[in-house]
N, C-alpha and C. Protein backbone atom coordinates (compact mmCIF):
# COMPACT_ATOMS: atom_id res chain seq x y z
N UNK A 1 0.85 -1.18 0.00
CA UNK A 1 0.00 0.00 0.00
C UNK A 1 0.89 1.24 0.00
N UNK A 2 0.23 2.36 -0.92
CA UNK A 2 1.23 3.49 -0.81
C UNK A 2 1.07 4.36 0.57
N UNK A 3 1.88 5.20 0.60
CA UNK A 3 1.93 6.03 1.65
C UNK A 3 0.61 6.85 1.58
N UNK A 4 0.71 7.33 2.77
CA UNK A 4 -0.66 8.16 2.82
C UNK A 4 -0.53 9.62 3.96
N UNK A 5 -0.11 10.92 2.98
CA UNK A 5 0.66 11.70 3.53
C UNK A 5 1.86 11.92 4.58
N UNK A 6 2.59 11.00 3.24
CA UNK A 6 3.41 11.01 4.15
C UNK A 6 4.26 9.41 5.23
N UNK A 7 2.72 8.97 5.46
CA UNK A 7 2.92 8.27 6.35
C UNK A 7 2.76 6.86 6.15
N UNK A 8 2.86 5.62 7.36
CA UNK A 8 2.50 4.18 5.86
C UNK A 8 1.28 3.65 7.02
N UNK A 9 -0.09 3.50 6.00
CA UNK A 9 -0.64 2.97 6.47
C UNK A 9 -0.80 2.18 8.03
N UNK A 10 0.10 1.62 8.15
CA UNK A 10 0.10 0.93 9.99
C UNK A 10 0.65 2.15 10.70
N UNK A 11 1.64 2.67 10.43
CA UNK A 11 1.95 3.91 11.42
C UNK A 11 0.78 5.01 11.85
N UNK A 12 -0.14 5.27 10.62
CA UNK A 12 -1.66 5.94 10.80
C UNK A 12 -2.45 5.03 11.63
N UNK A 13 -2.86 3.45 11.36
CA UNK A 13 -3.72 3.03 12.56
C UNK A 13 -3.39 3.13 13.70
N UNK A 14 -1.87 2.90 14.09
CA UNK A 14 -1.10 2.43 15.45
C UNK A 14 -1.33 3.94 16.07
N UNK A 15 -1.31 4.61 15.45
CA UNK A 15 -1.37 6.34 16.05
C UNK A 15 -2.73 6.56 16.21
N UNK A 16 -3.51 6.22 15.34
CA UNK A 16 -5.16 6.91 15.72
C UNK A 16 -5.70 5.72 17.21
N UNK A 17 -5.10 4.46 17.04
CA UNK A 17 -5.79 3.51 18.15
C UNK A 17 -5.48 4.05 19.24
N UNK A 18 -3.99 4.47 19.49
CA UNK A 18 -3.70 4.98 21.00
C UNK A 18 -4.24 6.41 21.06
N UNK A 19 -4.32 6.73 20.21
CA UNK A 19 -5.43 8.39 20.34
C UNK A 19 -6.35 7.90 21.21
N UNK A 20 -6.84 6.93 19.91
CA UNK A 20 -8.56 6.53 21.10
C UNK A 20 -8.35 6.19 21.91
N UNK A 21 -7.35 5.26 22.35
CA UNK A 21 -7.69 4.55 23.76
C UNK A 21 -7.52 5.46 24.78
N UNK A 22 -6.24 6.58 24.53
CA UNK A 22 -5.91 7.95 25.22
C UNK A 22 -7.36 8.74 25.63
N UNK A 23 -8.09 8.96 24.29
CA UNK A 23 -9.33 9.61 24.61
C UNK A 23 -10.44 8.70 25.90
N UNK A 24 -10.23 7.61 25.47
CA UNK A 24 -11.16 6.81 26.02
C UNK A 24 -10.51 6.60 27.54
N UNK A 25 -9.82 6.31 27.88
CA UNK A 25 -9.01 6.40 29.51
C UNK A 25 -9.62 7.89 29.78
N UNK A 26 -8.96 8.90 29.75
CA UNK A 26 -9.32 10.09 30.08
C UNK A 26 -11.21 10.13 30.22
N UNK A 27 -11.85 9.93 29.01
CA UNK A 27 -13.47 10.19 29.44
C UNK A 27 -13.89 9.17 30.59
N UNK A 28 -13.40 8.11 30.90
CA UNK A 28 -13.74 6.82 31.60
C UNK A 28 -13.41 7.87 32.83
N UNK A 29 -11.71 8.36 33.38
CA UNK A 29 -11.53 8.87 34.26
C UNK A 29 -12.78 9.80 34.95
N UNK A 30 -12.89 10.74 34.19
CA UNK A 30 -13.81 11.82 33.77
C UNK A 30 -14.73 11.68 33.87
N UNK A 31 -15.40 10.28 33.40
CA UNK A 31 -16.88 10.48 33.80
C UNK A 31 -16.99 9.68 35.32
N UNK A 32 -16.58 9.25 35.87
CA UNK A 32 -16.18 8.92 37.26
C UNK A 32 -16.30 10.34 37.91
N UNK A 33 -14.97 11.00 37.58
CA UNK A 33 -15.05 11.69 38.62
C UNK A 33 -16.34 12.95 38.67
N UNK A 34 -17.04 13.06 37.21
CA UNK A 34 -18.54 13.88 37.24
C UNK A 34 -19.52 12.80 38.08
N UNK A 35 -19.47 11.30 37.87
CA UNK A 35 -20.74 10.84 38.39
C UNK A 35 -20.49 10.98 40.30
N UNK A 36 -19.32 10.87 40.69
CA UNK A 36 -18.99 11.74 41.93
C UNK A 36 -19.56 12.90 42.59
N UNK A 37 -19.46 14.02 41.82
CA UNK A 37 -20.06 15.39 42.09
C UNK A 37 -21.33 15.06 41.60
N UNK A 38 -21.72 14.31 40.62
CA UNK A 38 -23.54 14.67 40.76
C UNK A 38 -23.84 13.81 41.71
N UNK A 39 -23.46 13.02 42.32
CA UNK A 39 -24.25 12.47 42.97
C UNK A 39 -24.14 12.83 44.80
N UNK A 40 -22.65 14.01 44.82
CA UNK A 40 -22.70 14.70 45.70
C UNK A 40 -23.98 16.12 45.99
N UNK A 41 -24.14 16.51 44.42
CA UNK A 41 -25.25 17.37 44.24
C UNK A 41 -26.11 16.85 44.52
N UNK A 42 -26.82 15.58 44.27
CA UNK A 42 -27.77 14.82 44.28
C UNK A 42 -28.11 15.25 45.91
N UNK A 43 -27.18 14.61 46.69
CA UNK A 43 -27.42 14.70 47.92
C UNK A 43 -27.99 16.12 48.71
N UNK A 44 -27.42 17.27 48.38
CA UNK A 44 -28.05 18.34 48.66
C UNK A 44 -29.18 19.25 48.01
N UNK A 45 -29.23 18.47 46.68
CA UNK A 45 -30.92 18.83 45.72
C UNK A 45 -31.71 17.93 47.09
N UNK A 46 -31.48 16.46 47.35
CA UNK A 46 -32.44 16.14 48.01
C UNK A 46 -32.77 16.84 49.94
N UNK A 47 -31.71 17.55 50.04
CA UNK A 47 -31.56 17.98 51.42
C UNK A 47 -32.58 19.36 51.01
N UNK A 48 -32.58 19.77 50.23
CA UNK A 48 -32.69 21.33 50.03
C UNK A 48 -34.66 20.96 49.78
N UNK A 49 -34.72 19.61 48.90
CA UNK A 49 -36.36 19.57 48.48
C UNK A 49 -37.10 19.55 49.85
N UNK A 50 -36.02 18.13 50.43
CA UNK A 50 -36.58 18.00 51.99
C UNK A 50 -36.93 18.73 52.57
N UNK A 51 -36.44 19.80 52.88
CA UNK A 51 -36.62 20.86 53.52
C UNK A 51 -37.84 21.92 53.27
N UNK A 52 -38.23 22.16 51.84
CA UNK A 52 -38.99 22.88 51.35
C UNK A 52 -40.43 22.10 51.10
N UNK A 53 -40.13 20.85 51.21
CA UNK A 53 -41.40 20.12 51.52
C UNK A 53 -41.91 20.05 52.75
N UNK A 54 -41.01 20.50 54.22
CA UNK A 54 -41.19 20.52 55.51
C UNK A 54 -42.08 21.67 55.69
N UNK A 55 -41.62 23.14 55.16
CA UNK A 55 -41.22 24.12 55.03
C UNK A 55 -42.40 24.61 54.50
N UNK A 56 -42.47 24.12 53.11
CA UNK A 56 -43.25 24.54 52.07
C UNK A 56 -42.88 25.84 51.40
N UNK A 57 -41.76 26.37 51.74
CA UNK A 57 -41.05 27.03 50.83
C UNK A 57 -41.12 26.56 49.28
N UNK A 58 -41.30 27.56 48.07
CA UNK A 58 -41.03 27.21 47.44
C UNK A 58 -39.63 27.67 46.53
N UNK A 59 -38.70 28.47 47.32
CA UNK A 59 -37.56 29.28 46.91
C UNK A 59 -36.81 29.38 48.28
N UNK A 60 -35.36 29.56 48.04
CA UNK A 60 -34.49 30.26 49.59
C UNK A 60 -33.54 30.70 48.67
N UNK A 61 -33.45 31.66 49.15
CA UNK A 61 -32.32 32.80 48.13
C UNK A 61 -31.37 33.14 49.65
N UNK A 62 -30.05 33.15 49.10
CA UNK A 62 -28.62 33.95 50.01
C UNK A 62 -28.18 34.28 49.22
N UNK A 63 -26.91 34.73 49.23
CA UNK A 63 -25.74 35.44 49.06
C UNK A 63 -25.27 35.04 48.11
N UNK A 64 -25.25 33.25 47.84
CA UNK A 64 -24.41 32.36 47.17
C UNK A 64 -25.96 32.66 45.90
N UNK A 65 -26.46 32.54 45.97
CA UNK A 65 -27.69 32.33 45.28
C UNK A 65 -28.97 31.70 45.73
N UNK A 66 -29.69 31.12 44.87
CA UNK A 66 -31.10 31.02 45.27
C UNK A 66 -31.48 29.61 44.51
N UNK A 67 -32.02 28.09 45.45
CA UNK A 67 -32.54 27.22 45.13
C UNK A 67 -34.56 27.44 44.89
N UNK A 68 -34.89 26.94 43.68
CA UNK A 68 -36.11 27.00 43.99
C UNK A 68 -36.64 25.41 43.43
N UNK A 69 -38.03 25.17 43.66
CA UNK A 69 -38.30 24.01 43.49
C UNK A 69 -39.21 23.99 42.02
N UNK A 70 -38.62 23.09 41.10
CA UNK A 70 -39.42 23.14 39.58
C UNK A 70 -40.10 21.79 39.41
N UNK A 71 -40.99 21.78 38.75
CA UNK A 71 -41.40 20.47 38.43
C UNK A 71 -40.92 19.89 37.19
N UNK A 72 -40.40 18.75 36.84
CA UNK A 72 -40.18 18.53 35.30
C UNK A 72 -41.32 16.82 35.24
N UNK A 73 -41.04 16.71 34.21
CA UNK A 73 -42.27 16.12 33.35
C UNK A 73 -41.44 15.08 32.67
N UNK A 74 -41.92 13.60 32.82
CA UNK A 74 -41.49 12.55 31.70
C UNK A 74 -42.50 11.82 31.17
N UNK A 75 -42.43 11.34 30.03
CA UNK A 75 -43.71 10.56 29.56
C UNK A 75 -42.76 9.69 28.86
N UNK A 76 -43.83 8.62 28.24
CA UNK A 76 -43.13 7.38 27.60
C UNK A 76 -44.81 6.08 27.33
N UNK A 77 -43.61 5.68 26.47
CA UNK A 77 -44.85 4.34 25.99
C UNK A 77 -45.03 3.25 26.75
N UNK A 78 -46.16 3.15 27.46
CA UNK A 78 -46.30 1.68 28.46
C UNK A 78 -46.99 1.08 27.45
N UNK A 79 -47.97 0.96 26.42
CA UNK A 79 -48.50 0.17 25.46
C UNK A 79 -48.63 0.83 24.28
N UNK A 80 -47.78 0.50 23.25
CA UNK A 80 -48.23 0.93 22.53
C UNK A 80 -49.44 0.94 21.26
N UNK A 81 -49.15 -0.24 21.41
CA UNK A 81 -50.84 -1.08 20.92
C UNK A 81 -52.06 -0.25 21.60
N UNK A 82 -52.22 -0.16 22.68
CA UNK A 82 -52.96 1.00 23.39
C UNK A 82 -52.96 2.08 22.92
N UNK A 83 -51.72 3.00 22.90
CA UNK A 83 -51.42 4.20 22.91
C UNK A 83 -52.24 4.80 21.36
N UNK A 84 -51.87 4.03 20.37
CA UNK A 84 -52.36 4.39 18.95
C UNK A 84 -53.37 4.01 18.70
N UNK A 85 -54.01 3.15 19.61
CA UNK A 85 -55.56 2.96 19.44
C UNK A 85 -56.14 4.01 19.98
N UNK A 86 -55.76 4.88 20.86
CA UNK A 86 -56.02 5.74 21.35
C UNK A 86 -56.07 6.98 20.80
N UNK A 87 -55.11 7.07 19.75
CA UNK A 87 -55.13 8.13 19.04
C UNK A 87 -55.51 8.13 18.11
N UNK A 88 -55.97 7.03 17.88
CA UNK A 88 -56.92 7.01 16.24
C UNK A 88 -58.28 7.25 16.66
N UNK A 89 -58.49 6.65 17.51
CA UNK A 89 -60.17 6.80 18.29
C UNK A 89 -60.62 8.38 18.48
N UNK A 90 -59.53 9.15 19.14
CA UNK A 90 -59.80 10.24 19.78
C UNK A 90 -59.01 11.34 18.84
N UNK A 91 -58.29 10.91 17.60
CA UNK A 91 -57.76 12.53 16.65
C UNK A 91 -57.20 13.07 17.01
N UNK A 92 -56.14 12.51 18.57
CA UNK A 92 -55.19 13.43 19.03
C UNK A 92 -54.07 13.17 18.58
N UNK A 93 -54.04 13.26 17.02
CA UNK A 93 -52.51 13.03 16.66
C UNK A 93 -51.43 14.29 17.13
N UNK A 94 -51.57 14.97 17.60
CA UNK A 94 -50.52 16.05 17.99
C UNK A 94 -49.72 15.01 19.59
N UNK A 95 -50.47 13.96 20.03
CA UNK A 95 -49.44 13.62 20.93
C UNK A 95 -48.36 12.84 20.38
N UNK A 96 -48.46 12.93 19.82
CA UNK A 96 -46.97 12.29 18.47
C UNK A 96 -46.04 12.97 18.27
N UNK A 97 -44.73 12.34 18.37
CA UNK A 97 -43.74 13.07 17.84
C UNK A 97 -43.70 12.79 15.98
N UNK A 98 -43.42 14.00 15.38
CA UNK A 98 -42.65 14.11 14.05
C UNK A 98 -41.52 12.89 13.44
N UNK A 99 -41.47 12.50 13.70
CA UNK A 99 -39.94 11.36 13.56
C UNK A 99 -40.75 10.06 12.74
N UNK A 100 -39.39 9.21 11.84
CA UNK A 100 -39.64 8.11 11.69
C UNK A 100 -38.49 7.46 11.90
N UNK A 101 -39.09 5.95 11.86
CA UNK A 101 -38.57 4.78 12.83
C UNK A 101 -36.81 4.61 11.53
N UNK A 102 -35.33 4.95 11.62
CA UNK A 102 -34.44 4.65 10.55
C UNK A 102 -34.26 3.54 9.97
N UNK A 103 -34.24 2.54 11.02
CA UNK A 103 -34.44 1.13 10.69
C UNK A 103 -35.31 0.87 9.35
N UNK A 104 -36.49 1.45 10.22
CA UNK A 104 -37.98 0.76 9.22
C UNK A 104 -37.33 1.73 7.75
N UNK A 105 -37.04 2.84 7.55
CA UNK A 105 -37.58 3.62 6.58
C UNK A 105 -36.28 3.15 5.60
N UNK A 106 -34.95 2.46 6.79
CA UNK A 106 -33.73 2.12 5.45
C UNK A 106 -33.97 0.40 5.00
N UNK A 107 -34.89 -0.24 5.61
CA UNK A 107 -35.44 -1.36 5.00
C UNK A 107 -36.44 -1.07 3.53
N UNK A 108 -37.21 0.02 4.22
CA UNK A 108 -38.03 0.32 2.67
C UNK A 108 -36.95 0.87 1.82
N UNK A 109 -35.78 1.79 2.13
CA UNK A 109 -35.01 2.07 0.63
C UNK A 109 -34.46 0.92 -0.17
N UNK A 110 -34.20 -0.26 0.78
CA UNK A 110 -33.43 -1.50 0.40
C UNK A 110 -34.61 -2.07 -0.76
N UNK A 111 -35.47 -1.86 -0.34
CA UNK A 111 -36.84 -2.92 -1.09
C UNK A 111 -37.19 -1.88 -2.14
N UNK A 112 -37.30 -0.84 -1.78
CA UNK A 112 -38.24 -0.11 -2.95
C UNK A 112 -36.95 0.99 -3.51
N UNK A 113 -35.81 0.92 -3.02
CA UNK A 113 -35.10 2.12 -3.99
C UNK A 113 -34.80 3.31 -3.50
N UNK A 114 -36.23 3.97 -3.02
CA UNK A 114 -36.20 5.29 -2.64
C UNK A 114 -36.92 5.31 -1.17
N UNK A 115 -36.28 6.29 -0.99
CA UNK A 115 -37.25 6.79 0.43
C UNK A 115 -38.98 6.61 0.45
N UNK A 116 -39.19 6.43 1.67
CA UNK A 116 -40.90 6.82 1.57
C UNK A 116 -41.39 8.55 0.86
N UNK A 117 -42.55 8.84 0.73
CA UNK A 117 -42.67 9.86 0.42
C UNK A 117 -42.69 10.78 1.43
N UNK A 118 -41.94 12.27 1.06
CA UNK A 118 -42.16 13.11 2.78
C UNK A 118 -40.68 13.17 3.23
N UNK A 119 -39.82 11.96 3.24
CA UNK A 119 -39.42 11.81 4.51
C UNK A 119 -37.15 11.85 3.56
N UNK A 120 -36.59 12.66 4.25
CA UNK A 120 -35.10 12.89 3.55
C UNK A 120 -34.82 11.44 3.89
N UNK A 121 -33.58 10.94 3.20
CA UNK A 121 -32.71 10.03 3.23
C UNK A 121 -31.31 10.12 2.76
N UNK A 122 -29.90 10.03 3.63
CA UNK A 122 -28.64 10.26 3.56
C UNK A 122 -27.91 8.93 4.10
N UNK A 123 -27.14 8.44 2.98
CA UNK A 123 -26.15 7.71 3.37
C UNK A 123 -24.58 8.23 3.31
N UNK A 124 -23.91 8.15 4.15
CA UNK A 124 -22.78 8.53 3.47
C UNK A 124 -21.64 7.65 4.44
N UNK A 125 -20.44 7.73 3.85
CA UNK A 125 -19.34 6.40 4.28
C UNK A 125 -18.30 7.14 5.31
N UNK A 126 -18.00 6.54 6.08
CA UNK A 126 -16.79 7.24 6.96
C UNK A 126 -16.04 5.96 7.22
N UNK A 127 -15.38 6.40 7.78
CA UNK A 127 -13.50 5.87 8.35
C UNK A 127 -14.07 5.32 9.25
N UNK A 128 -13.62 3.86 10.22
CA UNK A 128 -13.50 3.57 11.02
C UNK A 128 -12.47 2.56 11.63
N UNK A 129 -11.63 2.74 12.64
CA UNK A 129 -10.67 2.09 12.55
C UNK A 129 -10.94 1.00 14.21
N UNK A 130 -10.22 -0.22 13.97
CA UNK A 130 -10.42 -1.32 14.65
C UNK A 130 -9.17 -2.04 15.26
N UNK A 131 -8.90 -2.24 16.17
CA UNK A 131 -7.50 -3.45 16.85
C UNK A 131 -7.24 -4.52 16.09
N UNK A 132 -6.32 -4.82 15.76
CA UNK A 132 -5.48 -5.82 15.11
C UNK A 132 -5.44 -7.14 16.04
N UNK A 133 -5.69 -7.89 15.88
CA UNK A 133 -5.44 -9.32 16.89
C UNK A 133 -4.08 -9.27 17.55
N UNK A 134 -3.12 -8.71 16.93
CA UNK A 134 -1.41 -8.73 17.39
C UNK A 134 -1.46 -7.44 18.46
């Protein structure tokens, strides 16, 4: 194989693998030492709710700043067989997200050629490099 700026082919993998593994040690480190502090935060989000649930505060402001209490919101599919019977019955298609399934829609390009109608389709090729058994 010819060179490739410069360089020969194995000298480019042997250099990008220890990149990654370099990258990958460091985020491993890294995300350790973040799941540490959140879960030190954790501990005083729950000291601070405690309190404001005692309290019924819904804010405490100092010096340092000011905790207040927010509500957030999760939803998700427990049936979905349900869920879309539900929305066909009742016309609430707005509880739907916009999206289609990639899987499903790059099986139909395989079979039919083209995309469904409506909906973009992009393939494109990249680099990926892998460990050598040696």
């Amino acid at each position: 194989m010819s060179d490739i700026h410069g360089f020969t082919a194995e000298q480019l993998i042997s250099t990008y693998l220890t990149l990654r593994d370099n990258r990958d040690a460091i985020k491993a480190e890294l995300e350790g030492k973040l799941d540490t502090l959140k879960e030190q935060m954790e501990v005083i989000e729950m000291a601070f709710l405690d309190n404001m649930n005692r309290t019924g505060d819904q804010s405490i402001k100092t010096e340092s700043g000011t905790v207040f209490r927010k509500t957030s919101t999760r939803v998700g599919i427990a049936n979905w067989d349900e869920t879309i019977e539900f929305i066909k019955l009742s016309g609430l298609y707005s509880l739907l997200n916009h999206a289609v399934n990639k899987t499903a829609v790059v099986e139909y390009v395989k079979e039919h050629g083209e995309p469904p109608a409506g909906v973009n389709f992009t393939q494109y090729d990249e680099v990926q490099v892998r460990k050598g058994k040696g």
